[in-house]
Structures are given as C-alpha cells and as structure tokens.
N, C-alpha and C. Protein backbone atom coordinates (compact mmCIF):
# COMPACT_ATOMS: atom_id res chain seq x y z
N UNK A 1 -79.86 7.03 54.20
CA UNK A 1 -80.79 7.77 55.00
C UNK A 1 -81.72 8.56 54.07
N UNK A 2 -82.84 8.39 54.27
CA UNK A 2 -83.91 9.09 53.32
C UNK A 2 -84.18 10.73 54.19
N UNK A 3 -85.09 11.27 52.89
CA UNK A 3 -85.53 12.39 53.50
C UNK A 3 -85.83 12.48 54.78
N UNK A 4 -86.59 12.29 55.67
CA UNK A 4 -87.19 12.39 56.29
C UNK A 4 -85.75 12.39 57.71
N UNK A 5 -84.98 11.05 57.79
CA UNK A 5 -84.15 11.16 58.64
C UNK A 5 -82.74 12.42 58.10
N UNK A 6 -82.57 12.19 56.97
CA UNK A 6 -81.64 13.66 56.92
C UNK A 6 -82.54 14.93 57.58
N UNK A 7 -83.53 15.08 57.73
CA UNK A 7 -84.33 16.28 58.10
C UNK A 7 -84.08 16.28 59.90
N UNK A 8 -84.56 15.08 60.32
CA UNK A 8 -84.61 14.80 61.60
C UNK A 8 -83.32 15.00 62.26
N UNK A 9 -82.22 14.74 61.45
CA UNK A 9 -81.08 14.95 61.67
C UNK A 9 -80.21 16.62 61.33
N UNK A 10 -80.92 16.90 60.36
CA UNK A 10 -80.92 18.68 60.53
C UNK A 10 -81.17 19.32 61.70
N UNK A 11 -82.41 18.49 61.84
CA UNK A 11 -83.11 19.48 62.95
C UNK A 11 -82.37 19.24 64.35
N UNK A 12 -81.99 18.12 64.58
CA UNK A 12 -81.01 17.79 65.89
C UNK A 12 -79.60 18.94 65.81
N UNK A 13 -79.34 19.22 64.53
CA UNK A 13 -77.95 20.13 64.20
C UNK A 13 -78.68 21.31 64.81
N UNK A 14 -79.56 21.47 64.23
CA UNK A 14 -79.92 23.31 64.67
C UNK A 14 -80.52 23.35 66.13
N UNK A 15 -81.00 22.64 66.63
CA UNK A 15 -80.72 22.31 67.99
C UNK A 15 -79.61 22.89 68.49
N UNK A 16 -78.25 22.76 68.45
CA UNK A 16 -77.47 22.97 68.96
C UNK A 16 -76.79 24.56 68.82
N UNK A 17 -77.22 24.91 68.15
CA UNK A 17 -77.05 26.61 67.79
C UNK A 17 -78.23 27.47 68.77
N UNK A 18 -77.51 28.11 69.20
CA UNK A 18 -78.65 29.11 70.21
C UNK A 18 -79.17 30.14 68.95
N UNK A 19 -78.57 30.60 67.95
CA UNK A 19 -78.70 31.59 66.93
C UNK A 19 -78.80 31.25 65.35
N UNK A 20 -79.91 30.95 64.80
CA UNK A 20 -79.90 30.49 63.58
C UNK A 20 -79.71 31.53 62.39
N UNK A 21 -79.57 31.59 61.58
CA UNK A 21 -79.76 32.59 60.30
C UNK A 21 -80.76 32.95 60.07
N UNK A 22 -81.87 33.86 59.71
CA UNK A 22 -82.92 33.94 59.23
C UNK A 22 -83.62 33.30 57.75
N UNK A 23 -82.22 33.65 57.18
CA UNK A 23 -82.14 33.05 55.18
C UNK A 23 -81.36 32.44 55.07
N UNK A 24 -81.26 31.11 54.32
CA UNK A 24 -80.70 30.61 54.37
C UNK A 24 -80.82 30.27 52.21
N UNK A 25 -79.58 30.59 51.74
CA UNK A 25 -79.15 30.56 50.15
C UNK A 25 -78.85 29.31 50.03
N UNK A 26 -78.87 29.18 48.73
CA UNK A 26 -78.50 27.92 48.08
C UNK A 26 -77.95 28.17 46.30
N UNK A 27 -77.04 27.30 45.88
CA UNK A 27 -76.83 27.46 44.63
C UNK A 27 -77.60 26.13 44.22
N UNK A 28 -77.61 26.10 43.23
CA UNK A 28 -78.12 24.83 42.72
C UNK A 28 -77.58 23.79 42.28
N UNK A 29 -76.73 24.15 41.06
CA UNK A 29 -75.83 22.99 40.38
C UNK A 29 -74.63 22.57 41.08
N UNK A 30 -74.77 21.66 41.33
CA UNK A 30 -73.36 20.88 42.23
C UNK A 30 -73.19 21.52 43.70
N UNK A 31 -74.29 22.13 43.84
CA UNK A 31 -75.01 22.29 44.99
C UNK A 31 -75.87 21.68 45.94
N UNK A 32 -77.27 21.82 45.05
CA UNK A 32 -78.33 21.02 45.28
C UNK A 32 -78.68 20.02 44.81
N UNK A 33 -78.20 20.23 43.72
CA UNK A 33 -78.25 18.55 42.41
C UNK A 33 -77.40 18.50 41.45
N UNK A 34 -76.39 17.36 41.04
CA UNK A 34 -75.78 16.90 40.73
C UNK A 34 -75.07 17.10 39.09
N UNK A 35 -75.55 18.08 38.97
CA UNK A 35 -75.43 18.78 37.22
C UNK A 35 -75.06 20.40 37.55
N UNK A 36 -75.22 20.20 35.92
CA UNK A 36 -75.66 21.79 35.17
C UNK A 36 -76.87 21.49 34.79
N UNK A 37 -77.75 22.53 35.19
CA UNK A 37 -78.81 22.31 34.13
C UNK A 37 -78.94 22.33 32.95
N UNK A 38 -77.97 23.68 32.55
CA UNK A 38 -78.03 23.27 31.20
C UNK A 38 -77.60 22.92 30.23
N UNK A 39 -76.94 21.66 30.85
CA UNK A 39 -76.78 20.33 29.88
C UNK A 39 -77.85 19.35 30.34
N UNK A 40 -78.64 19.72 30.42
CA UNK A 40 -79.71 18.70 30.86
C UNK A 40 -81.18 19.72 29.55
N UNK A 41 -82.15 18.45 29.87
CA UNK A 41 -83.39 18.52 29.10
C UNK A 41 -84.57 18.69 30.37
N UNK A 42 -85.45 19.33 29.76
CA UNK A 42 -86.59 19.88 30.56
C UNK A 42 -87.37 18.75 30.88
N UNK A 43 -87.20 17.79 29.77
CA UNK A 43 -87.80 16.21 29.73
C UNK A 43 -87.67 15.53 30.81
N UNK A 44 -86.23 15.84 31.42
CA UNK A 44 -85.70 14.33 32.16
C UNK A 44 -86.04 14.83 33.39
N UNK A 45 -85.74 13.88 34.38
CA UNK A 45 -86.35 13.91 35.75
C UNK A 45 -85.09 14.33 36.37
N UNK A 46 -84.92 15.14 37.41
CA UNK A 46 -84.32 15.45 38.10
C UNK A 46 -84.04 15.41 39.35
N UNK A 47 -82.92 14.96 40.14
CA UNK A 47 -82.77 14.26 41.14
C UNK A 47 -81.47 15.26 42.16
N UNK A 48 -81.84 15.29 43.40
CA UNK A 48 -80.99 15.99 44.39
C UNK A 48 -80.07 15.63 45.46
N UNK A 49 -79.54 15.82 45.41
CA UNK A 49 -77.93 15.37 46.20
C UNK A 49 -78.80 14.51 47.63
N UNK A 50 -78.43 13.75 48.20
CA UNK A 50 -78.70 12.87 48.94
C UNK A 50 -79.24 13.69 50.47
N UNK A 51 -78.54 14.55 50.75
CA UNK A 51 -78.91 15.21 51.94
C UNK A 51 -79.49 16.78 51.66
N UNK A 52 -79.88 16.95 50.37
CA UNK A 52 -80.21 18.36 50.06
C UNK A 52 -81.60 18.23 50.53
N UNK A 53 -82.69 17.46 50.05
CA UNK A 53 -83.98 18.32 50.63
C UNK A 53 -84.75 17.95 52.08
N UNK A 54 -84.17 16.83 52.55
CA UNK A 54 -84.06 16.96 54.24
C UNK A 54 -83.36 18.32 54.80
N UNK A 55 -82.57 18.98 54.61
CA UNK A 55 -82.06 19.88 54.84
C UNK A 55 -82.98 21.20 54.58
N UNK A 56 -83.52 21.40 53.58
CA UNK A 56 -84.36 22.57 53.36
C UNK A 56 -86.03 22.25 54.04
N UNK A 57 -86.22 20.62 53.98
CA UNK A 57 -87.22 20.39 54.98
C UNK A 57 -87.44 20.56 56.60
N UNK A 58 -85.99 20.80 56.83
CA UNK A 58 -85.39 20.90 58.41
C UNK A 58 -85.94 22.37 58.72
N UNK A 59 -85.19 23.19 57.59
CA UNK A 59 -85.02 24.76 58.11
C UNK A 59 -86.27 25.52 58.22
N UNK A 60 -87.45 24.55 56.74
CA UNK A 60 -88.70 25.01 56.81
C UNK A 60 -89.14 24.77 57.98
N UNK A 61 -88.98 23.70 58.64
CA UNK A 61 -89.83 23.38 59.60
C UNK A 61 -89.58 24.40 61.13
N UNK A 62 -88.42 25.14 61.15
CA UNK A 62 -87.96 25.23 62.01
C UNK A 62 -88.36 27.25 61.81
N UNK A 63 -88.94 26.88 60.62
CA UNK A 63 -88.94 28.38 60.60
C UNK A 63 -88.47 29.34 60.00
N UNK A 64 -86.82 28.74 59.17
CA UNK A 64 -86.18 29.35 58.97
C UNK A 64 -86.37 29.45 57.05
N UNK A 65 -86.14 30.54 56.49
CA UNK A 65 -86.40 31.07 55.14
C UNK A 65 -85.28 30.46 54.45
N UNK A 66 -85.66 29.97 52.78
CA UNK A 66 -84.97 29.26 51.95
C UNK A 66 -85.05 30.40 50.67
N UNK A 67 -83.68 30.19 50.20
CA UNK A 67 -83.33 31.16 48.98
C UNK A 67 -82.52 30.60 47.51
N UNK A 68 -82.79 30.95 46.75
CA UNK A 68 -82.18 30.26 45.66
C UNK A 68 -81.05 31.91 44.91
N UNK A 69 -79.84 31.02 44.80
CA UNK A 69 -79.19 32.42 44.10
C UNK A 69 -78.57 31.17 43.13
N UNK A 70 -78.23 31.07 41.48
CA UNK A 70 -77.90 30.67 41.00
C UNK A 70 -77.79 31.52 39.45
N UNK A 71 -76.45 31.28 39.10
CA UNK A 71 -76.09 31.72 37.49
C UNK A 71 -76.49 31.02 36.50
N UNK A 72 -76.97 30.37 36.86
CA UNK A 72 -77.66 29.21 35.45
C UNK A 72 -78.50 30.19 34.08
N UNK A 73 -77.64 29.90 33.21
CA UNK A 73 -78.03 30.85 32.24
C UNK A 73 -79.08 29.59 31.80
N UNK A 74 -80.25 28.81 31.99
CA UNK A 74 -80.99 28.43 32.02
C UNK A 74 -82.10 28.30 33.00
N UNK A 75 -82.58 29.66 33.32
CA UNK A 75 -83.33 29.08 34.26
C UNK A 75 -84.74 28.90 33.98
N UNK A 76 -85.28 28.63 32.93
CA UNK A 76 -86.24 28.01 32.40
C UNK A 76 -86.32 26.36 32.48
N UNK A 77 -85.24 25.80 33.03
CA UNK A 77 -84.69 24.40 32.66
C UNK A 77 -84.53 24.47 34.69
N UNK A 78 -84.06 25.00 34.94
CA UNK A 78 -83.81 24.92 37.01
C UNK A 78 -85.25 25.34 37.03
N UNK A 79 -85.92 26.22 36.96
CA UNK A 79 -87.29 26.21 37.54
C UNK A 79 -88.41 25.20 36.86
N UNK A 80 -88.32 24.37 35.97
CA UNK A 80 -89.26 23.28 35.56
C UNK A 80 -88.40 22.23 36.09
N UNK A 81 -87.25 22.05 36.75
CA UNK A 81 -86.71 20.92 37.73
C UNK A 81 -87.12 21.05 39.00
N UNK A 82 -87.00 22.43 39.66
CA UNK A 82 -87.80 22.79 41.13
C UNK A 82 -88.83 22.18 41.17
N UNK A 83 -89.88 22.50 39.77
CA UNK A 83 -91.32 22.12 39.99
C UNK A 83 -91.34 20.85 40.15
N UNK A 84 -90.59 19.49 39.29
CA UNK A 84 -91.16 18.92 39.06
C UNK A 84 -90.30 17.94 40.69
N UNK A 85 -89.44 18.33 41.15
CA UNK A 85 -88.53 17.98 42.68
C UNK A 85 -89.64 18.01 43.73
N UNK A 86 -90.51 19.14 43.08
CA UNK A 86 -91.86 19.88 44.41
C UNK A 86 -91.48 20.78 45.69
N UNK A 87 -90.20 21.35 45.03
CA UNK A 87 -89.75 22.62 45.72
C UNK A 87 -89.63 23.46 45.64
N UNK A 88 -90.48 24.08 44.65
CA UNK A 88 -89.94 25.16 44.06
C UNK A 88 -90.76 26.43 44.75
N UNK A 89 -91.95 26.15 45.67
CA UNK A 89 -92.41 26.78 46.54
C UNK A 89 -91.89 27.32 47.91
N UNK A 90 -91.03 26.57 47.77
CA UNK A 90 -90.28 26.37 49.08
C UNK A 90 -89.58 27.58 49.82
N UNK A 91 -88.79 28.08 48.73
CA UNK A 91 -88.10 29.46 48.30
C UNK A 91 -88.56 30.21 48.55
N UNK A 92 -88.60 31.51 49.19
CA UNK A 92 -88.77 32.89 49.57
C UNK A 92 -88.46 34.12 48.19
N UNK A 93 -87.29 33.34 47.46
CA UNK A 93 -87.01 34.17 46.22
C UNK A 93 -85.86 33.17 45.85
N UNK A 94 -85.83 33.56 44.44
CA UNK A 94 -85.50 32.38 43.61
C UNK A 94 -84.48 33.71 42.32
N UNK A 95 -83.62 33.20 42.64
CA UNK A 95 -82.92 34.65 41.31
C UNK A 95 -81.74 33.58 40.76
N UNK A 96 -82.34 33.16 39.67
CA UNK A 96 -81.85 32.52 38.58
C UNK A 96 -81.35 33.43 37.43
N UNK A 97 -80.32 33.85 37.32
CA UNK A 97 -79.84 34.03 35.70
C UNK A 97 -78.64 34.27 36.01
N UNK A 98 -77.65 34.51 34.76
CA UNK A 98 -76.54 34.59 34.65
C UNK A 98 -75.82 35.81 34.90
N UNK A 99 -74.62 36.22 35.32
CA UNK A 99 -73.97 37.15 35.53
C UNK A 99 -72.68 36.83 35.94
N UNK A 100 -72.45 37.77 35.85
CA UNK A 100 -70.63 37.85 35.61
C UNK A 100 -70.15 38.52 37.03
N UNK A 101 -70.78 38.66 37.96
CA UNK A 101 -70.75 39.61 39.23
C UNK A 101 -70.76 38.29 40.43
N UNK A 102 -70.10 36.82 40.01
CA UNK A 102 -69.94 36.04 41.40
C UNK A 102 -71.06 36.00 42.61
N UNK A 103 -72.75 36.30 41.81
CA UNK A 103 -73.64 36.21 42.76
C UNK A 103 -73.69 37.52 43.69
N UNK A 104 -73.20 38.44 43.64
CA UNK A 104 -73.51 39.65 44.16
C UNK A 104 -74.34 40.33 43.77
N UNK A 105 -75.30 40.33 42.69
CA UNK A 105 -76.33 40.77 41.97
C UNK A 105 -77.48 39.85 42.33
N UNK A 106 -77.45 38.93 42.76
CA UNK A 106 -77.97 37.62 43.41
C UNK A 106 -78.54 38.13 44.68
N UNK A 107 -78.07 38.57 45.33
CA UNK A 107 -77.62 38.55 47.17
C UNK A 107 -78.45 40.35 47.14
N UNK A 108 -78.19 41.11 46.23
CA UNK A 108 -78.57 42.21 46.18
C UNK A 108 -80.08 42.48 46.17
N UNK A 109 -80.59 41.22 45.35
CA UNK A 109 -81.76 41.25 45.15
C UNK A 109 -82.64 40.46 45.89
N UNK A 110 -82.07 39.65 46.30
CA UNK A 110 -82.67 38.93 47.36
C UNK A 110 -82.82 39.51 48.61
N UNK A 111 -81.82 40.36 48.91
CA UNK A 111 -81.76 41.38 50.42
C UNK A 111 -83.22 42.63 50.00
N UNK A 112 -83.33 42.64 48.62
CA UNK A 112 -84.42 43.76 48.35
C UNK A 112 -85.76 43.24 48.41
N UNK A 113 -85.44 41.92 48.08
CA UNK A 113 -87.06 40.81 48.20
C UNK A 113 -87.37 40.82 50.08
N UNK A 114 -86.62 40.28 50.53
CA UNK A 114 -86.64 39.35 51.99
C UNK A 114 -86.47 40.74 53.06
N UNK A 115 -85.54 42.12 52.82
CA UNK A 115 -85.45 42.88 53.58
C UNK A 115 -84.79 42.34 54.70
N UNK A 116 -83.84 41.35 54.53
CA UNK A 116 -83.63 40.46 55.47
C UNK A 116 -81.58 41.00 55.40
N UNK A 117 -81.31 41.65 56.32
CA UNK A 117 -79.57 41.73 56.35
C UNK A 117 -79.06 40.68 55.98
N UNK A 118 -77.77 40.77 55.23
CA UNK A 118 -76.52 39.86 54.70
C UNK A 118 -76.23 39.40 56.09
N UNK A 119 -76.19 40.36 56.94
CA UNK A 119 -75.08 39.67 58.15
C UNK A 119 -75.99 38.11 58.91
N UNK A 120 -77.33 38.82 58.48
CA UNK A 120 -78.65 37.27 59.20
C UNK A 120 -78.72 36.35 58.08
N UNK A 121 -77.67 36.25 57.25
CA UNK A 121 -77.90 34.90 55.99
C UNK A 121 -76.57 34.17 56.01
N UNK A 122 -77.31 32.35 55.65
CA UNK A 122 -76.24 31.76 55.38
C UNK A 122 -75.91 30.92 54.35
N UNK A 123 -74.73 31.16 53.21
CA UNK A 123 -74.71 30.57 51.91
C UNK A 123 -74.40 29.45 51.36
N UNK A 124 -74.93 28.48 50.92
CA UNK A 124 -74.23 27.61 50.29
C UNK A 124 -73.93 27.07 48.89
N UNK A 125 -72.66 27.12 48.47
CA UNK A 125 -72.34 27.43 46.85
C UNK A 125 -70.88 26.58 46.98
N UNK A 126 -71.09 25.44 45.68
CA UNK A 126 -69.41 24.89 45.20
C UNK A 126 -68.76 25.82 44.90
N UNK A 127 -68.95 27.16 44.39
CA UNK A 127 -67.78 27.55 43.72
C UNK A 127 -67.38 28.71 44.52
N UNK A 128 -66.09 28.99 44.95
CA UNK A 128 -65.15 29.38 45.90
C UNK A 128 -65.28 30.99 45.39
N UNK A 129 -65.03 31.08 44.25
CA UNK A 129 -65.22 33.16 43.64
C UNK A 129 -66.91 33.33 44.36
N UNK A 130 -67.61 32.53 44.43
CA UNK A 130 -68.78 32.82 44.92
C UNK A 130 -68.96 33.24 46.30
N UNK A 131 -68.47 32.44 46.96
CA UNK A 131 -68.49 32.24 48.49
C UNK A 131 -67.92 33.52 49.15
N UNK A 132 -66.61 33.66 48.29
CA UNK A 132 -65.96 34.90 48.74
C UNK A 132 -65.98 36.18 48.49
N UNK A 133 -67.07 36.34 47.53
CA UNK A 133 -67.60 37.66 47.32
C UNK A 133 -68.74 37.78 47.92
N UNK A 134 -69.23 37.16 48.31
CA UNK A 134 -70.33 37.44 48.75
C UNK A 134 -70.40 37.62 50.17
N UNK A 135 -69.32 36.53 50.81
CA UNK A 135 -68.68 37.11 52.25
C UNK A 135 -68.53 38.54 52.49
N UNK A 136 -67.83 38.82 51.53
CA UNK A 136 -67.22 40.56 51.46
C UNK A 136 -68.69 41.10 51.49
N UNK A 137 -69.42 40.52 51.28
CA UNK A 137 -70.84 41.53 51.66
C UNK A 137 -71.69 41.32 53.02
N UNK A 138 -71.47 40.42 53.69
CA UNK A 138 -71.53 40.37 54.95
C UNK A 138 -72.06 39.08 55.48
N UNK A 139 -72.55 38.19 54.23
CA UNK A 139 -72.94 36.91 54.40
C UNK A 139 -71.92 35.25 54.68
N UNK A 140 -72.17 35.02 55.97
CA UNK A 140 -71.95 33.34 55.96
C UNK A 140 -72.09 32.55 55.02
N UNK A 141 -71.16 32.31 54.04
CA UNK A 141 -70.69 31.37 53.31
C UNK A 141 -69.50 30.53 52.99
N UNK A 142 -70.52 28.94 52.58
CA UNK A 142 -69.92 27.48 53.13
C UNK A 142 -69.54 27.22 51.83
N UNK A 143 -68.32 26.94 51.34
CA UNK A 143 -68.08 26.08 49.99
C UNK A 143 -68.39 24.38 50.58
N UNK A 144 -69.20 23.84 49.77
CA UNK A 144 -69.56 22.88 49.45
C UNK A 144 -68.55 21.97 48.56
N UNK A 145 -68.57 20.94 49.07
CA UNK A 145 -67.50 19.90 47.99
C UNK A 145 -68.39 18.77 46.94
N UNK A 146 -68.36 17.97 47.41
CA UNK A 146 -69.77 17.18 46.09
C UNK A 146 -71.15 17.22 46.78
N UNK A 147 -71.81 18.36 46.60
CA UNK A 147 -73.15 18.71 47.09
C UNK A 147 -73.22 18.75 48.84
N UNK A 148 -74.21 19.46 48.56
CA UNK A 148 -74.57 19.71 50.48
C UNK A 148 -74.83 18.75 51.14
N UNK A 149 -74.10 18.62 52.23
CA UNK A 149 -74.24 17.21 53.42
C UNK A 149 -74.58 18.13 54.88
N UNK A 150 -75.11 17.11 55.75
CA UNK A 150 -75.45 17.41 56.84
C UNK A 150 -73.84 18.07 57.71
N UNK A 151 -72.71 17.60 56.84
CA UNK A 151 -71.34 18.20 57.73
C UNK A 151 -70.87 19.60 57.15
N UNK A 152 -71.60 20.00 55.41
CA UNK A 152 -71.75 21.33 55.34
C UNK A 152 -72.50 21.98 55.96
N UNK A 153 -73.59 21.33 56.49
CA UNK A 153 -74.71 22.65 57.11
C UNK A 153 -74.56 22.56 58.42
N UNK A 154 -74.20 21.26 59.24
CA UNK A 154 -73.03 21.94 60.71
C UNK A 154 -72.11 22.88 60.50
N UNK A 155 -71.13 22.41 59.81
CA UNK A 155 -70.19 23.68 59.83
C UNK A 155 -70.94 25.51 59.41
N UNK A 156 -71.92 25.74 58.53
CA UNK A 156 -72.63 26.42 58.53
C UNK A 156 -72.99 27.55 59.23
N UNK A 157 -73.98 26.51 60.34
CA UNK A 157 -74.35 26.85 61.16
C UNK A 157 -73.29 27.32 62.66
N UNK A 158 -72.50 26.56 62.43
CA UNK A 158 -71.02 26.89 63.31
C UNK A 158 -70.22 28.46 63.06
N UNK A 159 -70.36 28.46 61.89
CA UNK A 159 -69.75 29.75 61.35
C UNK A 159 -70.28 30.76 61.77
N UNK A 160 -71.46 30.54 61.20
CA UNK A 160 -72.66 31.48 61.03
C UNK A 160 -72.88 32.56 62.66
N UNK A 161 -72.97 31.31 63.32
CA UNK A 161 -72.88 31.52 64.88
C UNK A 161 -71.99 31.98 65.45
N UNK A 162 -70.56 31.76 65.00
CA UNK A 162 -69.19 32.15 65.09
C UNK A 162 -69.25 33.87 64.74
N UNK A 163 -69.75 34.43 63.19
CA UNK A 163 -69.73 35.59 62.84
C UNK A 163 -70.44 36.48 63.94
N UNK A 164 -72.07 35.83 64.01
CA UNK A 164 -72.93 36.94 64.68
C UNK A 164 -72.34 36.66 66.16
N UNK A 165 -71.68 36.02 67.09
CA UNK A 165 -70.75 36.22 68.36
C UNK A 165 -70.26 37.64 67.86
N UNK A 166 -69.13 37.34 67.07
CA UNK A 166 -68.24 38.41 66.89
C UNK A 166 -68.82 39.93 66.53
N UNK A 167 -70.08 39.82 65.49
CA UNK A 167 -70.97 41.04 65.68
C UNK A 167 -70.90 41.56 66.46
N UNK A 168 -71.67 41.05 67.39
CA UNK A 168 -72.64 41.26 68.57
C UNK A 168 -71.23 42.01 69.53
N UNK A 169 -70.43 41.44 69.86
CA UNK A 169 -69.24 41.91 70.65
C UNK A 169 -68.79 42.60 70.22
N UNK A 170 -68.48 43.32 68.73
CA UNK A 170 -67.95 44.25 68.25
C UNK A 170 -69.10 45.69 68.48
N UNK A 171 -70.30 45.34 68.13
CA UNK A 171 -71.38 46.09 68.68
C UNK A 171 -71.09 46.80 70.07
N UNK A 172 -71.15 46.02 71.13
CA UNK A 172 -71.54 46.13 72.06
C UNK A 172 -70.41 46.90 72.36
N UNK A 173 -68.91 46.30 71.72
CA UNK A 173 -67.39 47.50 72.29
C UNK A 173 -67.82 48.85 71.74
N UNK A 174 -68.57 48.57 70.64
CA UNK A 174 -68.68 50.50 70.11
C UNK A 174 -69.61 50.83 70.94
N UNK A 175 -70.42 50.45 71.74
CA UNK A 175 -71.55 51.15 72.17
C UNK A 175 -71.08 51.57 73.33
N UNK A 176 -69.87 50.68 74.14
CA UNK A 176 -69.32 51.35 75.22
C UNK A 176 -68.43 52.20 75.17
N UNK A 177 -67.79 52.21 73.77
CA UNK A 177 -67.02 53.58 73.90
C UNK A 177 -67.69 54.59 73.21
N UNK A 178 -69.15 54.64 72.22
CA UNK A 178 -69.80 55.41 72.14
C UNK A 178 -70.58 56.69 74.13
N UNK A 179 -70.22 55.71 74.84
CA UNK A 179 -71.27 55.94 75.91
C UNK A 179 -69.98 56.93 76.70
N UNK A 180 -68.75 56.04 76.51
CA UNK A 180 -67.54 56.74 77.38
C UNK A 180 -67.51 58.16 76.46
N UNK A 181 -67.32 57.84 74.96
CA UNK A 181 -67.28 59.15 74.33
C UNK A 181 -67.55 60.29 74.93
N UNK A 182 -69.32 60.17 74.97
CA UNK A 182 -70.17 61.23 75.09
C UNK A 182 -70.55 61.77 76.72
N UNK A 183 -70.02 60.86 77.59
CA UNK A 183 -69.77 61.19 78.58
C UNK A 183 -68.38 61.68 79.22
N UNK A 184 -67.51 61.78 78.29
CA UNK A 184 -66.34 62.75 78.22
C UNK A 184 -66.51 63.91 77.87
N UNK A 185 -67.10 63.80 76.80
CA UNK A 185 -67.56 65.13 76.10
C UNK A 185 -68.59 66.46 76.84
N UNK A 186 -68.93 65.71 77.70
CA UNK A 186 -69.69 66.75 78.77
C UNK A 186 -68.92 67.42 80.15
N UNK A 187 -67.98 66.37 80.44
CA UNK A 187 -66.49 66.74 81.66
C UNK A 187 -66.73 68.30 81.22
C-alpha cells in the first residue's frame, strides 16, 4: 500500500474517534525510519517505515499538528533526512538533541512551542523508558514495535480517547462535589 492509501486509510481510523489529539509526537529512529541516524551519512538517501508518512499525511490533512521529539545526538544528519523525505515542514516543532531525561526535556519544550497541554498529545516512540516517562507527564503514549503501522496509530488513537473519557469524568466528579461543597458550606 503506498502513501496515499496508508493516508486514506488513516483517515478512515480517525473517523472513528469522536476526539482526536491536537499534537501528535513522533520519535524518529525505529520510529519513523528504519535506523539511527547516526550511523548513517548525510549523503545517503533516506527512506521511512512503510506506513509512516501516510500517517502524518492523514493527521495533516485532518488538521491535526505533527511533532518531532528525538535524542539523536545527530541532528544535523535527521534534519538533512527530513529535508531531503520533504517533511521536514510538516512539524510544528522539531526538538532534536540528546539527553539523558527519556524525552521529558523534549515534551517540555514542545508544550512551550505549541502551548498545546500534555493531556491533548499523542506519542509515538520504540523505546519503552520513553513512553513511560513521558506518560507520567500527562501524554498518550504508544510503544511502537518495528516502526509505526496503521495498528499503532489505531490503538493510539483508542487510548488517547480512552484517557480524555476518563479526564473529562474525573473533571466533571470534582465539579460536582466542588458545587455540593460550596453549597454545604452556606447551610
């Protein structure tokens, strides 16, 4: 399935969600494409997991914001691969470098770019210390197994939808016992 039908087929997925994410993250390596970058050369051409840019073509289309969080202590080598993929526009914010903080320095700065809440984003990253720290900050995140497929970004979007339910209802219980509170408080 080429671009175009992985996209068409995104877009049938998000169809089915009444509630999308606003941002939607991405890691890159063994993420989005099939390496490290940097064991790779700025030379060579670079190529993306089979269902990765139908997928970011889906969300654009639909509206929804694309983010890059990646440790690549090369990102002189990931951003002359973006360019030359023709996505590198695509992105809302792009925070490439290395750190020792599991992408929480990532997510920090991207929430300061986009102004956009953790709880309205959804992540996708192979590596599991990632996923789960960054959860702990309030974001939907999918570990990925050999790059992003249309059955990571269902489940995703399943989650995703799953969390903000549970928000929303946890909200709404404080607001009714905020209301019982203060209408006790006057008895």
């Amino acid at each position: 399935m080429g671009d175009e039908g992985v996209k068409n087929e995104a877009i049938e997925i998000m169809g089915l969600f009444q509630l999308l994410p606003r941002l939607v993250v991405f890691d890159l390596d063994y993420t989005l494409w099939p390496f490290y970058c940097e064991c790779r050369s700025k030379r060579e051409m670079p190529f993306l997991y089979p269902h990765a840019k139908g997928i970011v073509l889906a969300l654009k289309d639909k509206g929804v914001d694309v983010a890059i969080a990646s440790r690549s202590p090369t990102p002189d080598i990931a951003n002359t691969f973006l360019e030359k993929l023709g996505i590198k526009s695509f992105f809302v914010a792009q925070e490439i470098f290395s750190s020792w903080n599991h992408k929480t320095d990532h997510f920090c700065k991207i929430n300061q770019k986009t102004g956009i809440p953790y709880n309205e984003m959804l992540f996708f990253d192979d590596e599991d210390r990632n996923t789960i720290a960054v959860s702990k900050m309030g974001v939907t995140s999918i570990l990925v197994g050999d790059g992003l497929t249309l059955g990571d970004f269902r489940k995703g979007l399943s989650d995703f939808s799953t969390n903000r339910s549970k928000l929303n209802r946890n909200k709404q219980r404080w607001q009714n016992f905020s209301k019982k509170s203060n209408s006790s408080a006057g008895d």
